[in-house]
PDB file of N, CA and C in Angstrom:
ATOM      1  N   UNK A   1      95.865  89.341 105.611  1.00  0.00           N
ATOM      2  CA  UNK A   1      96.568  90.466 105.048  1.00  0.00           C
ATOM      3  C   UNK A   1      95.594  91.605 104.767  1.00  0.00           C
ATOM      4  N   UNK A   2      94.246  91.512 104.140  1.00  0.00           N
ATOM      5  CA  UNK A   2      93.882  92.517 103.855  1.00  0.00           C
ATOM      6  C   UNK A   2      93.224  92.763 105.160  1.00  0.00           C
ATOM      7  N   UNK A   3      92.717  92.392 106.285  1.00  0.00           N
ATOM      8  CA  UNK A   3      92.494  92.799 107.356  1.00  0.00           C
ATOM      9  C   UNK A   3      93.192  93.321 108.109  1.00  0.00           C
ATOM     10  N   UNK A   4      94.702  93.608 108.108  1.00  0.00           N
ATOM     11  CA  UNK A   4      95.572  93.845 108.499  1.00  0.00           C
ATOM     12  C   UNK A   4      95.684  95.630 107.818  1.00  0.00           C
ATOM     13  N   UNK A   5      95.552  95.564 106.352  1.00  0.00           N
ATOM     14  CA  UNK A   5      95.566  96.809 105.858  1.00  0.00           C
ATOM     15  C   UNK A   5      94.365  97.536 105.967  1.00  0.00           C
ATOM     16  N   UNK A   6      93.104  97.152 105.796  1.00  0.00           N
ATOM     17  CA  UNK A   6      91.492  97.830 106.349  1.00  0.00           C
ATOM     18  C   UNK A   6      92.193  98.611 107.883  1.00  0.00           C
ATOM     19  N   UNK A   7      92.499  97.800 108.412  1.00  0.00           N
ATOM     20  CA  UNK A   7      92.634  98.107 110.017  1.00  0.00           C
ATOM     21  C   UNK A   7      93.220  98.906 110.062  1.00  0.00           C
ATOM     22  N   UNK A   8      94.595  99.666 109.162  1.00  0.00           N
ATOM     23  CA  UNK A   8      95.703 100.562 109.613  1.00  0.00           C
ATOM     24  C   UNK A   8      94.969 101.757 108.509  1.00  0.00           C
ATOM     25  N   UNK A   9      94.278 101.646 107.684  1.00  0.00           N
ATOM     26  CA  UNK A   9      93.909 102.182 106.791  1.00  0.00           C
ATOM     27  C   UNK A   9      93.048 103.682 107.978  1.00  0.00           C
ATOM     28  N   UNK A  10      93.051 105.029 107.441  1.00  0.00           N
ATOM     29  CA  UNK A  10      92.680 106.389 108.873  1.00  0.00           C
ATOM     30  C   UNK A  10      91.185 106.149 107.714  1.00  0.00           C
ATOM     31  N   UNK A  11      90.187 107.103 108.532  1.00  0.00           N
ATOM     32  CA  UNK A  11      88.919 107.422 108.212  1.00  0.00           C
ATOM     33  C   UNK A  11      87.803 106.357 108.333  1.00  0.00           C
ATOM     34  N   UNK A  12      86.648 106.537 108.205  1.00  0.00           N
ATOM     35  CA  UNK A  12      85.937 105.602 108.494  1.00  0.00           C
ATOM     36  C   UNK A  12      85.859 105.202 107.367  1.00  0.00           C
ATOM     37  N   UNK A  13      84.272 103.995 107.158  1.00  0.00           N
ATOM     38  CA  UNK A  13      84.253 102.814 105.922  1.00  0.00           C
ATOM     39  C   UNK A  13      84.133 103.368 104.978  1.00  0.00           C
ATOM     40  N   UNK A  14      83.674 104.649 104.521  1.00  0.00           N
ATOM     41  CA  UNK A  14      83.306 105.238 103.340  1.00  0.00           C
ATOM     42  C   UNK A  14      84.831 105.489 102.666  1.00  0.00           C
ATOM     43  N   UNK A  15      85.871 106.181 103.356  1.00  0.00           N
ATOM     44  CA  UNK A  15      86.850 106.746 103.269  1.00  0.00           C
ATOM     45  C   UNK A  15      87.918 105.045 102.934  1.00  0.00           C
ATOM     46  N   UNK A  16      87.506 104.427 104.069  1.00  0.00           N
ATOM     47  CA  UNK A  16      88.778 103.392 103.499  1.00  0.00           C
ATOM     48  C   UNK A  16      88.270 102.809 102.227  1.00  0.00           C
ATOM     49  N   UNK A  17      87.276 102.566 102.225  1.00  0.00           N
ATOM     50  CA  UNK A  17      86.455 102.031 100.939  1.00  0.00           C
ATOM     51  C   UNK A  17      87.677 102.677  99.456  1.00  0.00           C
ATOM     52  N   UNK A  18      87.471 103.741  99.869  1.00  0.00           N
ATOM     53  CA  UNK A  18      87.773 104.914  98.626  1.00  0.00           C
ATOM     54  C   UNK A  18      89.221 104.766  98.611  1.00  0.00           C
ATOM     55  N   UNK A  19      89.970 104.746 100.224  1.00  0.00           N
ATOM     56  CA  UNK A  19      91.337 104.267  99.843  1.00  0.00           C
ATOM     57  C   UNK A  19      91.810 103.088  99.233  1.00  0.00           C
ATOM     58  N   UNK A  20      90.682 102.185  99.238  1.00  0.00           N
ATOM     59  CA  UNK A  20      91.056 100.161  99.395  1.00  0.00           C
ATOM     60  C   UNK A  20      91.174 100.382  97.340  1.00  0.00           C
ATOM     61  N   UNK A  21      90.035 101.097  96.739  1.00  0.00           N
ATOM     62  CA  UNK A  21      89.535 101.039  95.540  1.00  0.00           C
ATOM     63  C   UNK A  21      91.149 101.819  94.894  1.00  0.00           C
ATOM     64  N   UNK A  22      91.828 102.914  95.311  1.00  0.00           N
ATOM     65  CA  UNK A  22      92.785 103.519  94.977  1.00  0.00           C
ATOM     66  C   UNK A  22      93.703 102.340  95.274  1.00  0.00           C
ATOM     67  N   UNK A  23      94.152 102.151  95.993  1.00  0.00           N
ATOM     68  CA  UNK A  23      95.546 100.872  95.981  1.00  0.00           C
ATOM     69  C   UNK A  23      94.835 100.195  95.423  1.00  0.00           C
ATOM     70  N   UNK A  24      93.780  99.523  95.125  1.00  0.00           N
ATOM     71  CA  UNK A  24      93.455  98.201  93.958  1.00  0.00           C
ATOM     72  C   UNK A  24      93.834  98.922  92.256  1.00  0.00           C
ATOM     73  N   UNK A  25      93.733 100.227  92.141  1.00  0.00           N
ATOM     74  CA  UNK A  25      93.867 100.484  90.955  1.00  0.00           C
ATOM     75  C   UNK A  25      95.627 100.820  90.772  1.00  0.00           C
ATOM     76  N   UNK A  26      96.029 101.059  91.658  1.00  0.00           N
ATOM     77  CA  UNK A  26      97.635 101.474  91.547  1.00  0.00           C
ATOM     78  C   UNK A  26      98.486  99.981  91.575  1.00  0.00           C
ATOM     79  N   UNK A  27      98.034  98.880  92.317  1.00  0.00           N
ATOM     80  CA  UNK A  27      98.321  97.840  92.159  1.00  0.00           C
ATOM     81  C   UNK A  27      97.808  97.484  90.388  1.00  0.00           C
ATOM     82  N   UNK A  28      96.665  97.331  90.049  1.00  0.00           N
ATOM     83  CA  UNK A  28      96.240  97.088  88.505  1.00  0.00           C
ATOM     84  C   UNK A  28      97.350  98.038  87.401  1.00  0.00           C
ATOM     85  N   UNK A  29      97.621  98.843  87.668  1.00  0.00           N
ATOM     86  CA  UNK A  29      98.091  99.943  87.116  1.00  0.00           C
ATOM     87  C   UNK A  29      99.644  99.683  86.648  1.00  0.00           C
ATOM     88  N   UNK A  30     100.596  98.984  88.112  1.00  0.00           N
ATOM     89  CA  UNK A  30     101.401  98.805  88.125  1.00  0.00           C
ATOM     90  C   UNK A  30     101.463  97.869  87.319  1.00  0.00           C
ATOM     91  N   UNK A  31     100.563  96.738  87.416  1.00  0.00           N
ATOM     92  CA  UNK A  31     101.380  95.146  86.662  1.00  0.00           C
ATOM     93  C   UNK A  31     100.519  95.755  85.028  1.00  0.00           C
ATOM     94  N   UNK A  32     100.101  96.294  84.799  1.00  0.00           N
ATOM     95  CA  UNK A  32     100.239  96.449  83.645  1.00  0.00           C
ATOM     96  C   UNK A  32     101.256  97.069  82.663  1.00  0.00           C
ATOM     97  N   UNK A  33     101.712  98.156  83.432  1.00  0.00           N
ATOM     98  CA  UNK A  33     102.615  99.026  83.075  1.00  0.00           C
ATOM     99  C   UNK A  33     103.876  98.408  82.984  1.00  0.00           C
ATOM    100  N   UNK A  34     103.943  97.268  84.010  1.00  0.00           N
ATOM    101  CA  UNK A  34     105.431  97.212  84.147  1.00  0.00           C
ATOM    102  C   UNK A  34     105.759  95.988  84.418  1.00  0.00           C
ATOM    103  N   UNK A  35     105.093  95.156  85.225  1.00  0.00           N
ATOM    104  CA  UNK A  35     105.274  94.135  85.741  1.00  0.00           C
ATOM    105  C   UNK A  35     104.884  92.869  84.527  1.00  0.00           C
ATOM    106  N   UNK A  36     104.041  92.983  83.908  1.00  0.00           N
ATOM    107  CA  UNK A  36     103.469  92.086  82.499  1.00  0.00           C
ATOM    108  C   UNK A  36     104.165  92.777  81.438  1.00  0.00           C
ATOM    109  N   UNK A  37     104.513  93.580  81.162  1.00  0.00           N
ATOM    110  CA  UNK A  37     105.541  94.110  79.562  1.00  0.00           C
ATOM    111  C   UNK A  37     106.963  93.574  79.714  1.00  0.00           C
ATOM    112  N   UNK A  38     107.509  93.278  81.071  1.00  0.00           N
ATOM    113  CA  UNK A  38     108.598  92.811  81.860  1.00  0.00           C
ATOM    114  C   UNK A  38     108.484  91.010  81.635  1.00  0.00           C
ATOM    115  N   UNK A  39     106.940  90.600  81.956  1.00  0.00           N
ATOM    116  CA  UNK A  39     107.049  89.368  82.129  1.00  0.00           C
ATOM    117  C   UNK A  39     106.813  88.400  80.594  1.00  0.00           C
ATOM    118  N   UNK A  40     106.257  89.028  79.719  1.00  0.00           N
ATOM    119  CA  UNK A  40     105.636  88.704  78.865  1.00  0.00           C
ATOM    120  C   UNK A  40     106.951  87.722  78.225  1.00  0.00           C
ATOM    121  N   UNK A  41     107.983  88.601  77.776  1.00  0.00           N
ATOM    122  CA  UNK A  41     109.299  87.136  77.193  1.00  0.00           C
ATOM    123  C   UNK A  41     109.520  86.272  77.821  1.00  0.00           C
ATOM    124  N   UNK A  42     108.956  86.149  79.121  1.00  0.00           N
ATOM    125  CA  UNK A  42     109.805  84.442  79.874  1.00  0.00           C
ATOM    126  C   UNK A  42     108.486  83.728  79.760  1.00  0.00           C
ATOM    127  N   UNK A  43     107.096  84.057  79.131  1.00  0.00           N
ATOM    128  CA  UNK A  43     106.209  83.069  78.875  1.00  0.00           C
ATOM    129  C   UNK A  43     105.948  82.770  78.186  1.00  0.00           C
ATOM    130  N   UNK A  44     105.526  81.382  78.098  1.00  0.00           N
ATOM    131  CA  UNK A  44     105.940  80.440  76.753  1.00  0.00           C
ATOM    132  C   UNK A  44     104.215  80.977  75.437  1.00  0.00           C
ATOM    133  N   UNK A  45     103.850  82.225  75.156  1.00  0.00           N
ATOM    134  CA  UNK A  45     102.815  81.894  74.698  1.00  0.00           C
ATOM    135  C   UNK A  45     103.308  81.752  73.180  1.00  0.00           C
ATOM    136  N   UNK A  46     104.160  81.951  72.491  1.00  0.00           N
ATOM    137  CA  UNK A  46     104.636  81.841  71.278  1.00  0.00           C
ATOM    138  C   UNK A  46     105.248  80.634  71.032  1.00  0.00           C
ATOM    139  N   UNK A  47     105.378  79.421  71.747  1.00  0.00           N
ATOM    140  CA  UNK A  47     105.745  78.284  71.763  1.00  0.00           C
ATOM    141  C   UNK A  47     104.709  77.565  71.288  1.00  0.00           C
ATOM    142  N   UNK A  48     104.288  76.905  70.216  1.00  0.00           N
ATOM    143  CA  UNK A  48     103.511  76.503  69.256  1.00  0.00           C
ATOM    144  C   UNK A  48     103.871  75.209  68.963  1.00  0.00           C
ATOM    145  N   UNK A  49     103.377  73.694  69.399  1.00  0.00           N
ATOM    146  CA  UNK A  49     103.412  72.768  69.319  1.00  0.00           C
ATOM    147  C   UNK A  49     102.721  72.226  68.480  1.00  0.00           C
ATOM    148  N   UNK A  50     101.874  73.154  67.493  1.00  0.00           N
ATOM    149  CA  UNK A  50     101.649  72.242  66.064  1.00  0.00           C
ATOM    150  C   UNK A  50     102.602  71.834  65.041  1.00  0.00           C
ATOM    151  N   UNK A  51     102.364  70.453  64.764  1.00  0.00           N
ATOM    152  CA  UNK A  51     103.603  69.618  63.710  1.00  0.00           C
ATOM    153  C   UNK A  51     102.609  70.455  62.016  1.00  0.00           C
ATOM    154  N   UNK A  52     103.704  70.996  61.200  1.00  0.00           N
ATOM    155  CA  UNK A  52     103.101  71.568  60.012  1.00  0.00           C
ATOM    156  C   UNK A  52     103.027  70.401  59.198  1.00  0.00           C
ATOM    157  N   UNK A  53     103.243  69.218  59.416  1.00  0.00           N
ATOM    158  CA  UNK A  53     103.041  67.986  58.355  1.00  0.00           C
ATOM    159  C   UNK A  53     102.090  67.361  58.773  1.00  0.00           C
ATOM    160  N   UNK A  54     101.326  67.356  59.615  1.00  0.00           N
ATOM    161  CA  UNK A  54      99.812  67.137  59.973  1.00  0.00           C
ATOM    162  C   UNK A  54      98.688  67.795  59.413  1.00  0.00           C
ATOM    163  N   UNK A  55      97.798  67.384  58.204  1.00  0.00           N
ATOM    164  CA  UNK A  55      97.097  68.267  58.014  1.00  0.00           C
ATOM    165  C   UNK A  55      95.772  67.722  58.715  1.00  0.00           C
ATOM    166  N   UNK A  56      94.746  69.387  58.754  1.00  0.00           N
ATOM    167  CA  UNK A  56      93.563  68.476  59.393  1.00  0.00           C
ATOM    168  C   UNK A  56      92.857  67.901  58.671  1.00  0.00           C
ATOM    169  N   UNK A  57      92.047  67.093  58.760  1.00  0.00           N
ATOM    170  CA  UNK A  57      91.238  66.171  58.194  1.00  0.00           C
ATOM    171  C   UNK A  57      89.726  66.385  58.451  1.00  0.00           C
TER     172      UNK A  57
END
C-alpha cells in the first residue's frame, strides 16, 4: 500500500517526502479530532474490576 501511494505521489523524493509527512499529519489529525472523541465510549477504560471489600494488605 504505501508503495503504491510513493509511486502515484508527482515530484521527486524531496517533494514526495514533504507530501508523505503532510498525509501522515492529516491522517494523525483526523483520528484525533474525530475518530478517538467518537471512539472513546465503546472502550471499556472506565470498567474497573477492583472488588472495594478487598483491602490491600
Amino acid at each position: 500500500m504505501y508503495g503504491w501511494i510513493w509511486r502515484h505521489l508527482p515530484g521527486n523524493t524531496w517533494v514526495k517526502a514533504l507530501i508523505s509527512l503532510v498525509l501522515v499529519l492529516a491522517v494523525v489529525f483526523v483520528l484525533f479530532q474525530y475518530v478517538f472523541p467518537w471512539a472513546e465510549p465503546l472502550l471499556p477504560f472506565n470498567d474497573v474490576t477492583v472488588d472495594e471489600g478487598m483491602a490491600a494488605r
